[in-house]
Protein backbone atom coordinates (compact mmCIF):
# COMPACT_ATOMS: atom_id res chain seq x y z
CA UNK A 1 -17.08 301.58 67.15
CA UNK A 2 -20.74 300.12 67.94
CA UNK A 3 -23.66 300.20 65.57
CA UNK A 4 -27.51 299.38 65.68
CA UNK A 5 -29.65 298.71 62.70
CA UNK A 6 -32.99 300.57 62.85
CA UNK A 7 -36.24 300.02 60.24
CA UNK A 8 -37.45 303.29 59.02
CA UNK A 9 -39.95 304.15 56.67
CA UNK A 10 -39.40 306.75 54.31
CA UNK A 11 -41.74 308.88 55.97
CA UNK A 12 -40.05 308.78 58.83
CA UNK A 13 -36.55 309.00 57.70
CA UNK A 14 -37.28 312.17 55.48
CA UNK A 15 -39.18 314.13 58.09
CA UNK A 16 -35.42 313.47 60.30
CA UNK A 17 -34.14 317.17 59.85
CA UNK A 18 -31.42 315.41 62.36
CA UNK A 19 -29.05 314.02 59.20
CA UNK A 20 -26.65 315.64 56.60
CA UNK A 21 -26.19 314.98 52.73
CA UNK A 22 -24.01 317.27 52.24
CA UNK A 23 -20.91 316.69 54.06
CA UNK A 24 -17.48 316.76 52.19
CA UNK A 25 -16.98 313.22 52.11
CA UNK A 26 -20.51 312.79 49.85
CA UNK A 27 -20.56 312.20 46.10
CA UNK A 28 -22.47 315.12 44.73
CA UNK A 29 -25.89 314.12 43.48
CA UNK A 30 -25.00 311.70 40.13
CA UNK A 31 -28.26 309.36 39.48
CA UNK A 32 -28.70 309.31 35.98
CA UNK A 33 -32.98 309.34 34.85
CA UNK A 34 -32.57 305.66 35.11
CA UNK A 35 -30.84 304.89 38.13
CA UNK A 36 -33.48 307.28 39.60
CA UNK A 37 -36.56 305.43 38.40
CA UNK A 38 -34.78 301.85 38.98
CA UNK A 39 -34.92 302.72 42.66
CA UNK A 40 -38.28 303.80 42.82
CA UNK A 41 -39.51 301.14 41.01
CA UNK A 42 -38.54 298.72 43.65
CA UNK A 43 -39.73 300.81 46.36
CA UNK A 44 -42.93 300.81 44.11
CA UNK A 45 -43.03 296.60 44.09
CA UNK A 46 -41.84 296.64 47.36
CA UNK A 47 -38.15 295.31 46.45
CA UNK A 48 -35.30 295.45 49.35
CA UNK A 49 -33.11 298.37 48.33
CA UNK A 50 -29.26 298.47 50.14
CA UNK A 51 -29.05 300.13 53.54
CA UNK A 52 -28.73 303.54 54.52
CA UNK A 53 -25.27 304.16 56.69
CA UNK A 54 -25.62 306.82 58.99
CA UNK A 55 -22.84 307.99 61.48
CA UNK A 56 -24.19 309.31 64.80
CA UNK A 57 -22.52 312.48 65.97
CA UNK A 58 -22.20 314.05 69.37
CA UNK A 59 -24.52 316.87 69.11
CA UNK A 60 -27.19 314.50 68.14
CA UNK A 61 -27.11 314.78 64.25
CA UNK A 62 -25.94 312.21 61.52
CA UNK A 63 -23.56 312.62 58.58
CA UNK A 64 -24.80 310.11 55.59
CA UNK A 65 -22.02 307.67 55.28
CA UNK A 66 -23.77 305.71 52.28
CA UNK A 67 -26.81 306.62 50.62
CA UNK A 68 -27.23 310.01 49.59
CA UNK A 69 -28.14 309.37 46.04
CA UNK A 70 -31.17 306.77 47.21
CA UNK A 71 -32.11 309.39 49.78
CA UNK A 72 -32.07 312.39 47.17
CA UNK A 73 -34.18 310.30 44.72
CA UNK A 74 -37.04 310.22 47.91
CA UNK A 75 -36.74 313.68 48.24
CA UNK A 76 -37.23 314.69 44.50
CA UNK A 77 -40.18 312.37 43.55
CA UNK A 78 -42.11 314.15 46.70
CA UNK A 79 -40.39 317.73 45.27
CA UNK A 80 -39.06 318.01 41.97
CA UNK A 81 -37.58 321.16 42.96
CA UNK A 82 -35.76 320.07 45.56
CA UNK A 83 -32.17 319.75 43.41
CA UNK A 84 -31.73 322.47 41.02
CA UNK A 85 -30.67 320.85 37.82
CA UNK A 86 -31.78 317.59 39.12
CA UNK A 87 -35.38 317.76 38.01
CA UNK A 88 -36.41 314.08 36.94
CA UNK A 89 -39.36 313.38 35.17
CA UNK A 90 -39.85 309.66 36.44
CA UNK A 91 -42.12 307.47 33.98
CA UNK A 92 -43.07 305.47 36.91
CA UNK A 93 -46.37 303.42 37.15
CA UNK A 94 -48.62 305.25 39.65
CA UNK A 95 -47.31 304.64 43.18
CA UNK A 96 -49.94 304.97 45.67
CA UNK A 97 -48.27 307.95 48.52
CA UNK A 98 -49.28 305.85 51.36
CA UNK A 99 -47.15 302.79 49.47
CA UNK A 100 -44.09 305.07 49.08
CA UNK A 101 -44.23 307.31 52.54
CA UNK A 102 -44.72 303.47 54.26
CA UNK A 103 -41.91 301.67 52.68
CA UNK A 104 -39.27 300.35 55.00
CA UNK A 105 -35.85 300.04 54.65
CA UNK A 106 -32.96 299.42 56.30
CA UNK A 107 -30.70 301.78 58.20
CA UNK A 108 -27.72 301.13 59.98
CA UNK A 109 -26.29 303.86 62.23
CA UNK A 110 -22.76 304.06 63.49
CA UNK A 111 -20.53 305.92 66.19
CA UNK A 112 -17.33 306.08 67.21
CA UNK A 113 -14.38 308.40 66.79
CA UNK A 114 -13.65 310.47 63.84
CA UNK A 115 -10.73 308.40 62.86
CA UNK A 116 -12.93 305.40 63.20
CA UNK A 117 -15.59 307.39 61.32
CA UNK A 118 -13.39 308.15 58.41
CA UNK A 119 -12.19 304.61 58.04
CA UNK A 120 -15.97 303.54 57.97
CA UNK A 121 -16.41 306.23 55.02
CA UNK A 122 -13.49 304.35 53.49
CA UNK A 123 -14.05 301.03 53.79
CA UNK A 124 -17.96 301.06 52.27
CA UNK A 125 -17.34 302.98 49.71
CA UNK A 126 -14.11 300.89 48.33
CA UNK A 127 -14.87 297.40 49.13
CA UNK A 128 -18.51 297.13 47.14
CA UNK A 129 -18.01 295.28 43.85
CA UNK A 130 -21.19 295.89 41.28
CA UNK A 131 -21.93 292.23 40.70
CA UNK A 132 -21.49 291.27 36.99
CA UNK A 133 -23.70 289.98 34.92
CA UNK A 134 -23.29 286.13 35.03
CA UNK A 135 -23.11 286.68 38.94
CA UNK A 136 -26.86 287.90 39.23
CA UNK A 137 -27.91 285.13 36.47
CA UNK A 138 -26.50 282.89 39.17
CA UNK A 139 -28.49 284.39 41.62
CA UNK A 140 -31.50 284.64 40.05
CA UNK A 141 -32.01 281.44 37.92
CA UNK A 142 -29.84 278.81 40.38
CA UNK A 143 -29.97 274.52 38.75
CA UNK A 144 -28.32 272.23 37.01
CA UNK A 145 -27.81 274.93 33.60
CA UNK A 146 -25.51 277.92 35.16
CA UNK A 147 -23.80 275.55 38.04
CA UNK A 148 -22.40 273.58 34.88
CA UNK A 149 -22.03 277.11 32.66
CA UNK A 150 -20.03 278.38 35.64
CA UNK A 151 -17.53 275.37 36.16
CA UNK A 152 -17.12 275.87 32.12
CA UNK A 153 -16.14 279.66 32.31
CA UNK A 154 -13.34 278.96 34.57
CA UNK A 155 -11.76 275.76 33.00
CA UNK A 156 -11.93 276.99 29.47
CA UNK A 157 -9.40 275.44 26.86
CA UNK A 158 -6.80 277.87 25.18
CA UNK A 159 -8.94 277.95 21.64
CA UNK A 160 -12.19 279.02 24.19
CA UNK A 161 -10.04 281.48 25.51
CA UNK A 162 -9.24 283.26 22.59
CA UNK A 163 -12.43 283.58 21.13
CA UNK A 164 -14.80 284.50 24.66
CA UNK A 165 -12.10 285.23 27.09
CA UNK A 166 -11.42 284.16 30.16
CA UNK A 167 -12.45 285.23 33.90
CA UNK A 168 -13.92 283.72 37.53
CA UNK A 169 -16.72 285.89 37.20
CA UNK A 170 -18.41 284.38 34.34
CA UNK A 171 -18.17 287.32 31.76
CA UNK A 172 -16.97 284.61 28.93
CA UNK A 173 -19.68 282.78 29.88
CA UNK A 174 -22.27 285.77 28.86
CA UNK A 175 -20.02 286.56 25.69
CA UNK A 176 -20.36 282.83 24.84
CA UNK A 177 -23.87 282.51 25.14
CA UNK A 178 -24.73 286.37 23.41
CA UNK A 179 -23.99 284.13 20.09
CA UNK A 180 -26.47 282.38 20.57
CA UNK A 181 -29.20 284.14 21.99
CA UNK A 182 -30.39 288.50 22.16
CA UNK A 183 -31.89 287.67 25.69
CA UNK A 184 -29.42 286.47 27.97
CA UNK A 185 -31.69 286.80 30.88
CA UNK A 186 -34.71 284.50 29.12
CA UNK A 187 -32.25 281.70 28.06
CA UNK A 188 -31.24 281.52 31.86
CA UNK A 189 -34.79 281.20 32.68
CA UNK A 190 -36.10 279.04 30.25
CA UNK A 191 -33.10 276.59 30.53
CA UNK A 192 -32.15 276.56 34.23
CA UNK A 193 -33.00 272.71 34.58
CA UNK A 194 -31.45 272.22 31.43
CA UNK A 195 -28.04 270.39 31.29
CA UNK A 196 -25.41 272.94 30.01
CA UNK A 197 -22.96 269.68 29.20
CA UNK A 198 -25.35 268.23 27.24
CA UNK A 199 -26.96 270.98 25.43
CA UNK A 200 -24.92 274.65 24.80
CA UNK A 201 -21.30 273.10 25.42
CA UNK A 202 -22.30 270.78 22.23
CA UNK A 203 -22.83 273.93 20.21
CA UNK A 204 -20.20 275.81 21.39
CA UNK A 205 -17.47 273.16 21.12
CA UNK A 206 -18.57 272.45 17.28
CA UNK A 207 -17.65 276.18 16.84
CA UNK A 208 -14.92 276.23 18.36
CA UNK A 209 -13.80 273.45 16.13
CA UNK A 210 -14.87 274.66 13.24
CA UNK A 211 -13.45 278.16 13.92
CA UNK A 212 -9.93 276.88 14.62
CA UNK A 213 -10.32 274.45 11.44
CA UNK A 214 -10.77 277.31 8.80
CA UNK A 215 -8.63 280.67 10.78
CA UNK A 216 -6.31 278.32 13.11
CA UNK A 217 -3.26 279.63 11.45
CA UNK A 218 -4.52 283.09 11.33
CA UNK A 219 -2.65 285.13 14.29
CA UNK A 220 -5.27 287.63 15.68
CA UNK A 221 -7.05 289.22 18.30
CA UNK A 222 -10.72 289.03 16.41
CA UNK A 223 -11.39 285.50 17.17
CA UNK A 224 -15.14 286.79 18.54
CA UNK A 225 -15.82 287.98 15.19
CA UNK A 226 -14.79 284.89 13.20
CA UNK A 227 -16.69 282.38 15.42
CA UNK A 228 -19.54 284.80 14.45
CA UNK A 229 -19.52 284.75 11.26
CA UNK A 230 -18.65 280.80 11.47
CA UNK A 231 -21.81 280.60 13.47
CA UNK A 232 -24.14 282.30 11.04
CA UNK A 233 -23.17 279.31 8.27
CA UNK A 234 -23.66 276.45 10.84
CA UNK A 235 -26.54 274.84 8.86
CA UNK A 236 -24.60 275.42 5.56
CA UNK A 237 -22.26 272.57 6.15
CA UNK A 238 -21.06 272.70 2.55
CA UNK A 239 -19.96 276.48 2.92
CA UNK A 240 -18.12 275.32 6.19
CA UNK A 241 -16.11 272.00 4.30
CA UNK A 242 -15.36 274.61 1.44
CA UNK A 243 -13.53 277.30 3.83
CA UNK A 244 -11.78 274.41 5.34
CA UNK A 245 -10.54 272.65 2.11
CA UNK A 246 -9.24 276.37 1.31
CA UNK A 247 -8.51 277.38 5.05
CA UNK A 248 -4.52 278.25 3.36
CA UNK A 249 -6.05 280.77 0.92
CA UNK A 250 -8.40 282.39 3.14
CA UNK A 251 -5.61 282.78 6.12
CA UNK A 252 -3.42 284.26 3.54
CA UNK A 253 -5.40 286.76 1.68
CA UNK A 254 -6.41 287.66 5.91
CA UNK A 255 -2.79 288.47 6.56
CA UNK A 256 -1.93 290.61 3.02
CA UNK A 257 -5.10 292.38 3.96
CA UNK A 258 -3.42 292.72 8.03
CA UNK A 259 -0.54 293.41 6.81
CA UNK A 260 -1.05 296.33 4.65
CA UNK A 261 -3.56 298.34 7.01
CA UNK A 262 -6.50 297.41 4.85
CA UNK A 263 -8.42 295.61 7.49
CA UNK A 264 -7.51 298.33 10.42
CA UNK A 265 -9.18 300.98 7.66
CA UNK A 266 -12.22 298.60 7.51
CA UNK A 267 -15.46 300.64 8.65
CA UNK A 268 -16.40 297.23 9.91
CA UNK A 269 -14.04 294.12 10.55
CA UNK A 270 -16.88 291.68 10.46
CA UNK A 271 -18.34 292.83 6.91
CA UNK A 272 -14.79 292.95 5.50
CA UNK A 273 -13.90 289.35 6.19
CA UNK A 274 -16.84 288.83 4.94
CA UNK A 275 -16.14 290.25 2.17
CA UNK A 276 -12.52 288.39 1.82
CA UNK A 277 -14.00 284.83 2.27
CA UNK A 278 -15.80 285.78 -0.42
CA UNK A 279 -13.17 286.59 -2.52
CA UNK A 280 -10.04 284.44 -1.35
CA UNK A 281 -10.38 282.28 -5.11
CA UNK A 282 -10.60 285.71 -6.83
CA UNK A 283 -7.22 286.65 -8.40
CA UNK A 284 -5.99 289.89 -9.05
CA UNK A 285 -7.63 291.76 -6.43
CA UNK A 286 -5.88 295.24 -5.45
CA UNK A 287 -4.29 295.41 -2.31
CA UNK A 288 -5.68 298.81 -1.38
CA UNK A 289 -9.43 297.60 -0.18
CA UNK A 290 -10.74 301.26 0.45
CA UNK A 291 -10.68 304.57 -0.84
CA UNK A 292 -9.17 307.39 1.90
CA UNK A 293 -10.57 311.37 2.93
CA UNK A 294 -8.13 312.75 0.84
CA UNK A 295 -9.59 310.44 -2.35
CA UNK A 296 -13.43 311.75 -1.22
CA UNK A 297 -12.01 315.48 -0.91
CA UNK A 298 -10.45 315.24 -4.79
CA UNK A 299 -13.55 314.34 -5.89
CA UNK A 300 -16.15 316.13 -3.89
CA UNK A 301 -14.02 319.49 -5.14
CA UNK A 302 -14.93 318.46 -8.83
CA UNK A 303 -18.58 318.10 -8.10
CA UNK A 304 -20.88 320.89 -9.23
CA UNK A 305 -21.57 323.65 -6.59
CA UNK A 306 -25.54 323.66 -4.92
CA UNK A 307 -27.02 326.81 -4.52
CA UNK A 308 -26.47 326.47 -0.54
CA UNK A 309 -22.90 327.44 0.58
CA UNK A 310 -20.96 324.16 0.84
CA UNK A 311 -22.82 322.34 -0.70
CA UNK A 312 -22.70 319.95 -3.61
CA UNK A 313 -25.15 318.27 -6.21
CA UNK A 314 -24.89 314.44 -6.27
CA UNK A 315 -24.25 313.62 -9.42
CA UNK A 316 -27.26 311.16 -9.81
CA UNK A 317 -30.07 312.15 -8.01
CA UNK A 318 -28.75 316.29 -8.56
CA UNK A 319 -30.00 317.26 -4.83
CA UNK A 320 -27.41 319.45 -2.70
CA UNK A 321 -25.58 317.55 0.30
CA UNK A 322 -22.54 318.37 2.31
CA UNK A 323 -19.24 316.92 2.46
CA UNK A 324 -20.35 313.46 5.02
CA UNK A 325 -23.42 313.11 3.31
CA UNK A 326 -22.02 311.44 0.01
CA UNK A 327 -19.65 308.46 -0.24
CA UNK A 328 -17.49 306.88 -1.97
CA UNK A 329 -17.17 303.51 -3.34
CA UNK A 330 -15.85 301.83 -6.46
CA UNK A 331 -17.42 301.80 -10.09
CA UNK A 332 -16.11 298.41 -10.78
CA UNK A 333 -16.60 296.43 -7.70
CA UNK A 334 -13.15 295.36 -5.57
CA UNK A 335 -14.27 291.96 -5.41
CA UNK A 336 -14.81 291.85 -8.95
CA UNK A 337 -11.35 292.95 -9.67
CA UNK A 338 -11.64 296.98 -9.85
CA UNK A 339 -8.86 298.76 -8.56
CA UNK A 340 -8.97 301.59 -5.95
CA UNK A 341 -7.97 304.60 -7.82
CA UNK A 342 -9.60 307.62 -8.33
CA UNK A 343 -10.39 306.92 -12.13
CA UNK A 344 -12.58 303.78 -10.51
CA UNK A 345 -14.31 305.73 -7.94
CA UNK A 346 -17.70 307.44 -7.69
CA UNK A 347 -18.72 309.96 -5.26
CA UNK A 348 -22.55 309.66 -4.42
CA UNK A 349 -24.70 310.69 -1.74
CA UNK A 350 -25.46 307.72 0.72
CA UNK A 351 -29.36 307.23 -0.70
CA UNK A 352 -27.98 307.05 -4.16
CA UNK A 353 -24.65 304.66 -3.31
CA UNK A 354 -27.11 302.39 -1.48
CA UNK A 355 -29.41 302.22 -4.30
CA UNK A 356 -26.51 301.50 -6.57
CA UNK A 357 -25.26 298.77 -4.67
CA UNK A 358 -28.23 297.04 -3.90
CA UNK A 359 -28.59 296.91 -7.87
């Protein structure tokens, strides 16, 4: 097989009525709205987008090997029309047509036999890993913070393992540092000549610590959510010795609640244990935590009929609403020792049930 590597512009490559899209081999067109206007925004600031594969035949045409979704992007920003259903409307910043007809990229064009070909096809299109996340942070922001973060992602102890994970490329490490930031890309920036051993591994090994200290005896897979919830009463040391002191309580009251289904029913894991570290010193507390369908269907049959069809009046605010707009909860709160039976339960719609509870 021998190869050459050409520079086209897209001019030139487009006005080529020499290559083929369409051959059997090709992915149908699949660009999503923003795949679509990623790639033209980097022809727009002039970014290096991935080569173009092209394999030269014999009668002096090309098959696309690689690259028929970039190339169908070009041809639909200069004619919308040019894929029926594929109509994008782009949101791009003005891009100047000499700036996107003059853009050059890469194109690589390859010949052989068809067996040769075919193993080509193959090869690019199975061997290309998307790079993850921690990868392109590595990339992008290289020092002293993410060569450290890195080495810690890969020698994690078992108690870091259970709570972020584990993996060479680095996804613990972005799990790990989503607690304690929303911008994953800014903290790489801002701290990327910032020690990671002497900073974030300080913070993270406290929680781990104090994770392991108040749920260590708990047997679970929602280690993530604990360490969050640890997290969020950091600077409330006092909260933090209390769960401890009582860590024997709380991991029992986890399991009754494991045990019986309670916690799988939860709407949300994270608000119910919540909930139960609020309430592990509370005795008498039912073992069924919340109501089921059946329970809502009992009582949304005894409600009063709305004018509209399937529809019932809420029994407090006396406006119609269908069967998922009201909810139930309890009358005497569970953590204040009400049962979960029906004769404890109200059925309101969700305005009204929020208003009560915030009450």
């Amino acid at each position: 097989m021998e190869y050459k590597v050409e520079i086209r512009t897209i001019k030139d490559f487009l006005d080529d009525k020499k290559y083929f899209t369409n051959i059997n081999m090709q992915r149908k067109y699949i660009y999503n709205h923003a795949q679509a206007k990623h790639l033209l925004d980097s022809i727009q600031k002039k970014i290096p987008i991935p080569a173009i594969y092209l394999w030269s035949n014999s009668n002096g045409t090309y098959d696309v090997l690689d690259g028929k979704q970039r190339i169908t992007v070009m041809r639909l920003y200069k004619d919308a029309n040019y894929l029926e259903g594929a109509v994008h409307n782009f949101f791009i910043d003005h891009m100047e047509e000499s700036t996107f007809e003059n853009y050059q990229m890469p194109v690589l064009v390859c010949s052989g036999t068809e067996q040769e070909k075919i193993e080509t096809f193959r090869r690019i299109n199975t061997t290309a890993i998307p790079l993850k996340e921690f990868e392109i942070m590595n990339a992008l922001y290289q020092g002293i913070f993410v060569e450290e973060f890195g080495n810690w992602g890969i020698n994690t102890s078992q108690n870091e393992e259970k709570i972020f994970g584990s993996g060479i490329r680095g996804e613990n490490c972005i799990k790990a540092l989503s607690l304690f930031t929303q911008s994953i890309e800014d903290y790489f920036k801002h701290n990327r000549d910032i020690s990671f051993v002497n900073g974030l591994k300080k913070q993270i090994d406290k929680l781990v610590e104090d994770t392991f200290a108040i749920f260590g005896k708990y047997e679970t897979k929602d280690w993530f959510v604990l360490a969050k919830i640890v997290l969020e009463n950091t600077n409330n040391q006092s909260i933090l010795d209390t769960w401890k002191l009582n860590s024997g309580s709380i991991v029992d009251l986890f399991k009754e609640y494991n045990a019986n289904g309670e916690l799988s029913n939860a709407p949300s894991k994270e608000s119910f244990y919540k909930e139960l570290l609020c309430c592990y010193d509370i005795t008498g507390l039912d073992s069924k935590r919340f109501f089921t369908k059946d329970d809502k269907k009992i009582l949304y049959e005894q409600l009063e009929n709305g004018t509209i069809k399937g529809k019932k009046l809420c029994p407090s605010c006396k406006k119609e609403h269908s069967f998922d707009e009201f909810e139930i909860d309890h009358i005497k709160a569970w953590s204040k020792g009400g049962k979960t039976i029906l004769e404890n339960a109200a059925l309101l719609c969700k305005k009204c049930n929020t208003s009560k509870g915030s009450k």
